[in-house]
N, C-alpha and C. Protein backbone atom coordinates (compact mmCIF):
# COMPACT_ATOMS: atom_id res chain seq x y z
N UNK A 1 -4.57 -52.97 -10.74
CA UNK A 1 -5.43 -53.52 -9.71
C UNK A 1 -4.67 -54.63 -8.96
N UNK A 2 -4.73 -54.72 -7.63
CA UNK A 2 -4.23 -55.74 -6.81
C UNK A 2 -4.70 -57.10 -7.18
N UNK A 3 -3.80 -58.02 -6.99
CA UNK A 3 -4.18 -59.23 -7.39
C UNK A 3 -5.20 -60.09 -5.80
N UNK A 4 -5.63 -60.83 -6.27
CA UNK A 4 -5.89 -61.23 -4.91
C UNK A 4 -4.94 -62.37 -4.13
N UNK A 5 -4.33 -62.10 -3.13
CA UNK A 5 -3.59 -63.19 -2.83
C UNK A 5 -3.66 -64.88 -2.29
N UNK A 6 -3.10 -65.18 -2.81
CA UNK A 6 -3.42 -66.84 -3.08
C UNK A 6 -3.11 -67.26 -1.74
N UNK A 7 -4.63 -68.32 -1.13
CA UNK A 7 -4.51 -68.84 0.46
C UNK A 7 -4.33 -70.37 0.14
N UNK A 8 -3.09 -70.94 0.49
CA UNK A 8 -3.36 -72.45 0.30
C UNK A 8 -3.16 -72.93 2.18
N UNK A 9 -4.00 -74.24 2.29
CA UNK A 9 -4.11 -75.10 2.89
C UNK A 9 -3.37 -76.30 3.11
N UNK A 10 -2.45 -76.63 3.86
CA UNK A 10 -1.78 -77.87 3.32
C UNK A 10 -2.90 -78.70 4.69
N UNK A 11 -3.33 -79.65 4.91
CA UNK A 11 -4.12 -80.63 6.05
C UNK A 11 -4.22 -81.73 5.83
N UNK A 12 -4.67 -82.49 6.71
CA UNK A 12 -5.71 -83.96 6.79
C UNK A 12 -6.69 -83.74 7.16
N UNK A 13 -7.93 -84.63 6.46
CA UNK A 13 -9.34 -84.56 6.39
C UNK A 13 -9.58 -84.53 7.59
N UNK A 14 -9.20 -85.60 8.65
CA UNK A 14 -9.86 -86.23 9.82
C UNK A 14 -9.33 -84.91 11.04
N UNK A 15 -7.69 -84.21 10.94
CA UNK A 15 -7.69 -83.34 12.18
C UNK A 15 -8.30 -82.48 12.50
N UNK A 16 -8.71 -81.93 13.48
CA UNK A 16 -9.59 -80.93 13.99
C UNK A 16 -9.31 -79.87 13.81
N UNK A 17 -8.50 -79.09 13.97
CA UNK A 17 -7.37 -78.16 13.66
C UNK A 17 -7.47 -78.11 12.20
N UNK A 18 -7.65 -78.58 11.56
CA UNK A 18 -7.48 -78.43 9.88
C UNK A 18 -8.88 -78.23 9.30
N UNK A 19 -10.00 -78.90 10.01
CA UNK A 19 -11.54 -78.51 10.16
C UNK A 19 -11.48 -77.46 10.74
N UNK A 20 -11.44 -76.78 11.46
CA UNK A 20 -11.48 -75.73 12.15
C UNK A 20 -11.13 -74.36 10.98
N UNK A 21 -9.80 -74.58 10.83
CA UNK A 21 -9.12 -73.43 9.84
C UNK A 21 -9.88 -73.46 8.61
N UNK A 22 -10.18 -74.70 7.99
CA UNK A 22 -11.08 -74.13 6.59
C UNK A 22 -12.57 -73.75 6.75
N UNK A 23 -13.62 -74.32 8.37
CA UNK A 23 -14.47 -73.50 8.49
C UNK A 23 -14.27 -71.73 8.65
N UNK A 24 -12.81 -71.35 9.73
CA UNK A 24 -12.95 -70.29 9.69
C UNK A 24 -12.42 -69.10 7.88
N UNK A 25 -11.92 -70.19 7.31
CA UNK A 25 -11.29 -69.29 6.01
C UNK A 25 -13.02 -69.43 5.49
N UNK A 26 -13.51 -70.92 4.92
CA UNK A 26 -14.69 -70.45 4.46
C UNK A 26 -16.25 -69.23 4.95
N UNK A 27 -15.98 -69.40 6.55
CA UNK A 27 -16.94 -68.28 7.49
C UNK A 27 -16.33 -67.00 6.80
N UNK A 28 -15.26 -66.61 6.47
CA UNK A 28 -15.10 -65.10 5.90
C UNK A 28 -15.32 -64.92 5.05
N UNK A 29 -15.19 -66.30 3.72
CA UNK A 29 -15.67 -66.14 2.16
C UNK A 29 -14.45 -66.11 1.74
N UNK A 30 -13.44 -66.78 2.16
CA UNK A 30 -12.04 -66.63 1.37
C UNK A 30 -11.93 -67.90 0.59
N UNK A 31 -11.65 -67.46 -0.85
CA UNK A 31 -11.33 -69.14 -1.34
C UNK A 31 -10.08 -69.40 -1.00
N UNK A 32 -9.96 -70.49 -0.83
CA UNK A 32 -8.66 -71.27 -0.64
C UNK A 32 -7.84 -72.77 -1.19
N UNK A 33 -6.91 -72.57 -1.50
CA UNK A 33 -6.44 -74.45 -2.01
C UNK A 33 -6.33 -74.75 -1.34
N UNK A 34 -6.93 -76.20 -1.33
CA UNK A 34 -7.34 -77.37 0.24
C UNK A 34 -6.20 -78.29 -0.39
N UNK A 35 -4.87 -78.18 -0.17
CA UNK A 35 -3.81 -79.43 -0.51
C UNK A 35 -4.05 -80.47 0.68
N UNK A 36 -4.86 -81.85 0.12
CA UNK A 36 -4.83 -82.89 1.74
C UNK A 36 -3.64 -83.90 1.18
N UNK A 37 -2.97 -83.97 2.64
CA UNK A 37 -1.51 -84.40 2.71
C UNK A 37 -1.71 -85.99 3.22
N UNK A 38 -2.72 -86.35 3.63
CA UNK A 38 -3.15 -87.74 4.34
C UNK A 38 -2.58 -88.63 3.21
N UNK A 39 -1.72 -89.56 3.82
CA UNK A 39 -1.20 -90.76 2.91
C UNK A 39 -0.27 -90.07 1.94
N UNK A 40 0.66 -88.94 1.69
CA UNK A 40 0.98 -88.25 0.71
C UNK A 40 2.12 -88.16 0.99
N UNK A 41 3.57 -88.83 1.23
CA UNK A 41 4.79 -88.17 1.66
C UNK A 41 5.35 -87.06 0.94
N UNK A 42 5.26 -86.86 -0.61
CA UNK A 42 5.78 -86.21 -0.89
C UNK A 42 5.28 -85.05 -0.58
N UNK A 43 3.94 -84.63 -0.99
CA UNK A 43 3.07 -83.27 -0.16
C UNK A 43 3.35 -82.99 1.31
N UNK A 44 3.64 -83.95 1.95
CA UNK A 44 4.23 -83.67 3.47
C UNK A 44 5.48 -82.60 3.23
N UNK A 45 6.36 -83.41 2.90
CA UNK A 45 7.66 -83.52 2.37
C UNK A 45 7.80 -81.73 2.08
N UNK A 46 6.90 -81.36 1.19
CA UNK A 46 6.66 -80.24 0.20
C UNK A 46 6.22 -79.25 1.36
N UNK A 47 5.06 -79.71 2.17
CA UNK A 47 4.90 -78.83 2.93
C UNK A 47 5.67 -78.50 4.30
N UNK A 48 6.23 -79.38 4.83
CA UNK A 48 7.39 -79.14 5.80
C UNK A 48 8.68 -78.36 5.20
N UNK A 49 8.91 -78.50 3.88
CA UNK A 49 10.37 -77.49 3.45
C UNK A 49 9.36 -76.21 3.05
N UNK A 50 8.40 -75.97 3.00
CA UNK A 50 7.78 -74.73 2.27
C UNK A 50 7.41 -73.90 3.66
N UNK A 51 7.01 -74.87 4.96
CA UNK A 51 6.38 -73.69 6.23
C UNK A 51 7.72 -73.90 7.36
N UNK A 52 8.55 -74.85 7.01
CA UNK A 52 9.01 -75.40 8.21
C UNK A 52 8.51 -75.96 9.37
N UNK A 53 7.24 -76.61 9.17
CA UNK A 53 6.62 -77.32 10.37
C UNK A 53 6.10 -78.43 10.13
N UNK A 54 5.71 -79.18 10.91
CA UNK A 54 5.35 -80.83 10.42
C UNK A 54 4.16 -80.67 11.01
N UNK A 55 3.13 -79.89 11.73
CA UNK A 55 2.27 -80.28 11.81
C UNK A 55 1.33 -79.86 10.73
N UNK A 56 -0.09 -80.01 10.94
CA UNK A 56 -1.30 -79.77 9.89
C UNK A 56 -2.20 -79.22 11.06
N UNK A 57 -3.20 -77.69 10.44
CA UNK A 57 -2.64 -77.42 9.21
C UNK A 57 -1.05 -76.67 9.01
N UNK A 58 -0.82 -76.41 7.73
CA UNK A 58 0.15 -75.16 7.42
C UNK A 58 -0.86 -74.59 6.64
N UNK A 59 -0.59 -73.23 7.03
CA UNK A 59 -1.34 -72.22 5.97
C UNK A 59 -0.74 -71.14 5.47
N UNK A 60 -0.76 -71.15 4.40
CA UNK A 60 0.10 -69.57 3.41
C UNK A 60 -0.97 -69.09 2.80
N UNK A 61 -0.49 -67.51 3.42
CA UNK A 61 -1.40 -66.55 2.35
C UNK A 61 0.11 -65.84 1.40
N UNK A 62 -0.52 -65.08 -0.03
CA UNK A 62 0.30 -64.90 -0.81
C UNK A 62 2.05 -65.46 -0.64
N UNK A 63 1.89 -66.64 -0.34
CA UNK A 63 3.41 -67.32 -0.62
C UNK A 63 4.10 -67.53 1.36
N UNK A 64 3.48 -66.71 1.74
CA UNK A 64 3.98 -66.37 3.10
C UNK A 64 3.54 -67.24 4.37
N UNK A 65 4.32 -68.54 4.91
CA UNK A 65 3.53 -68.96 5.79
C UNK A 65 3.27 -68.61 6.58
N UNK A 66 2.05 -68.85 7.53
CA UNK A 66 1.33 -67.64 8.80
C UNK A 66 1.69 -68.76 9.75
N UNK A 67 1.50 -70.15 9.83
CA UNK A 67 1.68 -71.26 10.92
C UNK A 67 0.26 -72.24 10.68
N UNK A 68 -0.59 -72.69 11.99
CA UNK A 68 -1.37 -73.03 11.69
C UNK A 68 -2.84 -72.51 12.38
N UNK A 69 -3.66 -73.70 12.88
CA UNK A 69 -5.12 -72.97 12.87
C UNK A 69 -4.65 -72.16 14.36
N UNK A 70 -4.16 -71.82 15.07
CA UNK A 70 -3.66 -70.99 16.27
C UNK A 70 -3.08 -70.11 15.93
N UNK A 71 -1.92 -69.91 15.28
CA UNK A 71 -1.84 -68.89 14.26
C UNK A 71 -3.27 -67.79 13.72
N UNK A 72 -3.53 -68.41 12.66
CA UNK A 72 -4.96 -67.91 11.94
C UNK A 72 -5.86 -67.44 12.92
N UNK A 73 -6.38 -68.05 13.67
CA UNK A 73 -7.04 -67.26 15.08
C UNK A 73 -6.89 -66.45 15.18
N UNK A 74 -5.45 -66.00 16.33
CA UNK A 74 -4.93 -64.94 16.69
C UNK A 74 -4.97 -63.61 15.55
N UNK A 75 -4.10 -64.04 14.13
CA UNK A 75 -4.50 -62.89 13.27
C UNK A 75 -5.93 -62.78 13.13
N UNK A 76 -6.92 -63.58 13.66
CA UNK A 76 -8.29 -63.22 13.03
C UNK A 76 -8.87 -62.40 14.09
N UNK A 77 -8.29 -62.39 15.63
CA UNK A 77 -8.88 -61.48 16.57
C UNK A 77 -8.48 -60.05 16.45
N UNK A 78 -6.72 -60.56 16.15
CA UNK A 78 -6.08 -59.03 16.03
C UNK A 78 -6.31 -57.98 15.03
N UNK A 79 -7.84 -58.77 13.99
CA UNK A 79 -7.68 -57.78 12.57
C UNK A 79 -6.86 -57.52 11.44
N UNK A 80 -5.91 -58.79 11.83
CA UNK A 80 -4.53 -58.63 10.92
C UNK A 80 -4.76 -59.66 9.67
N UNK A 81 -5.56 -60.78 10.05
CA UNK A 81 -5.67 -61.55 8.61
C UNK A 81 -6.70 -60.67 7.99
N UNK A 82 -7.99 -59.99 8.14
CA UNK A 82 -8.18 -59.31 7.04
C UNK A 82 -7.66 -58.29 6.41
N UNK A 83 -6.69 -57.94 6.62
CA UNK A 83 -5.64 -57.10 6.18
C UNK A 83 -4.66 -57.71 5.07
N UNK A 84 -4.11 -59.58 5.70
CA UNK A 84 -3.67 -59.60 4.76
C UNK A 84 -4.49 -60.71 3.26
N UNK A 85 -5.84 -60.52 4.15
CA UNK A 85 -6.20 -61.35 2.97
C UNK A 85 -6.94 -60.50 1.80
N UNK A 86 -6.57 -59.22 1.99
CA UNK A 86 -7.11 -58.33 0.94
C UNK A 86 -8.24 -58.51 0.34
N UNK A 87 -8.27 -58.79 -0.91
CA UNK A 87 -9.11 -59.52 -2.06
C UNK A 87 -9.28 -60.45 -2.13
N UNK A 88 -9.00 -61.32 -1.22
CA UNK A 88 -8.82 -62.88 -1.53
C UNK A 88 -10.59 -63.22 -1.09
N UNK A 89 -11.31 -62.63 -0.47
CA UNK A 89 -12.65 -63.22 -0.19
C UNK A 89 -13.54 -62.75 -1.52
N UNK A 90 -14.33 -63.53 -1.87
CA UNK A 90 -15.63 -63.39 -3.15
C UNK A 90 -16.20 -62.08 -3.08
């Protein structure tokens, strides 16, 4: 059986863009790890060598970064994030 693939979140509480992306992951029913990076250099740190980008959010599904909440959008019009989020929703 397929595993379900793991969605993490890297954000800050307060950006809009990072509200945005976990209303739309939670609107589909996908769980996700909410890593908040606010005040955190090393989690920054972690998440800029892991997506290559400094802004928030970054988002990876199964290991793979997608970019951020503009990113996620676009795969969510094109039909392509439920594709790759398989099993990952409840």
């Amino acid at each position: 059986m397929n595993e379900n693939p793991e969605v993490k979140l890297y954000g800050t509480r307060m950006c809009p863009y990072c509200l945005a992306a976990r209303m739309l992951l939670k609107n589909k029913g996908v769980d996700f790890e909410d890593i908040p990076v606010d005040n955190d250099r090393e989690l920054r740190q972690e998440m800029e060598k892991l997506s290559g980008g400094r802004t928030v959010p970054q988002i990876f599904i199964a290991g793979k970064p997608i970019g951020g909440f503009d990113e996620l959008q676009t795969l969510d019009s094109s039909g392509e994030l439920d594709q790759l989020l398989g099993n990952a929703k409840n």
